[in-house]
Protein backbone atom coordinates (compact mmCIF):
# COMPACT_ATOMS: atom_id res chain seq x y z
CA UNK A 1 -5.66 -11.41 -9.27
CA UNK A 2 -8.87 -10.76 -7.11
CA UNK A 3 -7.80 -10.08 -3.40
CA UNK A 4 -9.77 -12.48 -1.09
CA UNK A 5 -9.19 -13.97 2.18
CA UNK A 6 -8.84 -17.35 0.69
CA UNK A 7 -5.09 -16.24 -0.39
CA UNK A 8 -2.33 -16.62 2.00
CA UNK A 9 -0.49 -13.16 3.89
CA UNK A 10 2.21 -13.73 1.49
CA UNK A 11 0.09 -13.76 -1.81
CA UNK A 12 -1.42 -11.14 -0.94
CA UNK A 13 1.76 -9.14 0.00
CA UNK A 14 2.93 -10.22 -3.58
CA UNK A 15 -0.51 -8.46 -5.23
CA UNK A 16 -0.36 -5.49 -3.46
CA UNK A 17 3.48 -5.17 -4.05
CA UNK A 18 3.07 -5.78 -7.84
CA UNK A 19 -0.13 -2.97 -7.96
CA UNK A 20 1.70 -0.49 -6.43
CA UNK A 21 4.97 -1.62 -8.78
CA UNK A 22 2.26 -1.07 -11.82
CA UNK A 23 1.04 1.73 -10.31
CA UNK A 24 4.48 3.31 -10.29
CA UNK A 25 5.52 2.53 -13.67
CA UNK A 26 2.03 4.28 -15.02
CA UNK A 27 3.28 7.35 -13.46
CA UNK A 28 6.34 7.16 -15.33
CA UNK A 29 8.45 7.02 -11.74
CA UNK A 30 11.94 5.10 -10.88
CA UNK A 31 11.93 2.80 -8.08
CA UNK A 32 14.77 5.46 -7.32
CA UNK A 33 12.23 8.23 -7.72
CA UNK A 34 9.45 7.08 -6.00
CA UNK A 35 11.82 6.07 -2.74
CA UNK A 36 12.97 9.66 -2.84
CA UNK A 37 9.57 10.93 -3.47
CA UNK A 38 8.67 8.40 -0.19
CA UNK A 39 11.15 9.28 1.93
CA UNK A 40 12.27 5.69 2.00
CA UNK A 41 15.29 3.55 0.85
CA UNK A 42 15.02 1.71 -2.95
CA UNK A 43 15.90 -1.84 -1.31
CA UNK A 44 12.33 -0.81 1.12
CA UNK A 45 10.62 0.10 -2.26
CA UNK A 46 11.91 -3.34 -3.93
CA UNK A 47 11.20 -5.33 -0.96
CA UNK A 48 7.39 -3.51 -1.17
CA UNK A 49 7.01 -4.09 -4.90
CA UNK A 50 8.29 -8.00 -4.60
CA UNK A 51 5.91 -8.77 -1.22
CA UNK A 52 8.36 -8.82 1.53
CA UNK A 53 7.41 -7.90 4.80
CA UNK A 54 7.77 -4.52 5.55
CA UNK A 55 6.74 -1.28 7.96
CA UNK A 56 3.32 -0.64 7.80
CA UNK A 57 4.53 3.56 7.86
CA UNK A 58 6.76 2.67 4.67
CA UNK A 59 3.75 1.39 2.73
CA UNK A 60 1.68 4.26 3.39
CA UNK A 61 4.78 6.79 2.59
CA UNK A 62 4.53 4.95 -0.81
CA UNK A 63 0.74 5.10 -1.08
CA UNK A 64 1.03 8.70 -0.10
CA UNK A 65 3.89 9.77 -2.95
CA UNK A 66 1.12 7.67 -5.09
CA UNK A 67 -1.36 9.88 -4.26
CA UNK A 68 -3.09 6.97 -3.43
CA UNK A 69 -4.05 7.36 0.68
CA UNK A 70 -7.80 8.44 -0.47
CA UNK A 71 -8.30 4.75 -1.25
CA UNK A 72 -7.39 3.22 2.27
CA UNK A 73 -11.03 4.65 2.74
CA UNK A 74 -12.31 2.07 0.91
CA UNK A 75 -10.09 -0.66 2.46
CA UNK A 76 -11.24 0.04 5.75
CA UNK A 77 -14.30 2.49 5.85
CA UNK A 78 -15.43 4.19 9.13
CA UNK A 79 -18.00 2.35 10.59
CA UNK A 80 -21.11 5.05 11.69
CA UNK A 81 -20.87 5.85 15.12
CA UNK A 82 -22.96 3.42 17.90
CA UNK A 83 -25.61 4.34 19.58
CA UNK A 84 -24.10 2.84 22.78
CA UNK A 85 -20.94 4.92 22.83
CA UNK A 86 -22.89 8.31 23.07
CA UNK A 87 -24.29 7.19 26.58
């Protein structure tokens, strides 16, 4: 499924839950693993992986024992500096 803005919070929530639930079966990881890896509980993992609402911190603890955190610069890239804020 392509990610755009016409798809509700929770449909998107259920994408990124069931990329990160592919991504974690490609690197041959347990939910059980991965939490531990995470430093968070399996239910948080589940509740990630199925598009519940969750901490922001606990998604990036995933993304991080992923080795994914390099591609949150390309979700929301720096924007170069303005000229107004060097006055």
């Amino acid at each position: 499924m392509k990610l755009t803005s016409e798809l509700t919070d929770e449909a998107l929530l259920r994408e990124l839950g069931a990329r990160l639930e592919r991504r974690r079966i490609d690197a041959n990881l347990t939910q059980a693993q991965l939490a531990l890896e995470a430093g968070i509980s399996k239910r948080t993992l589940e509740r990630i992986e199925t598009g519940d609402s969750t901490d922001f911190v606990m998604l990036i603890r995933v993304l991080r024992a992923l080795k994914l955190v390099e591609g949150l610069e390309n979700l929301i890239p720096d924007l170069p500096q303005s000229p107004i804020t060097l006055l």
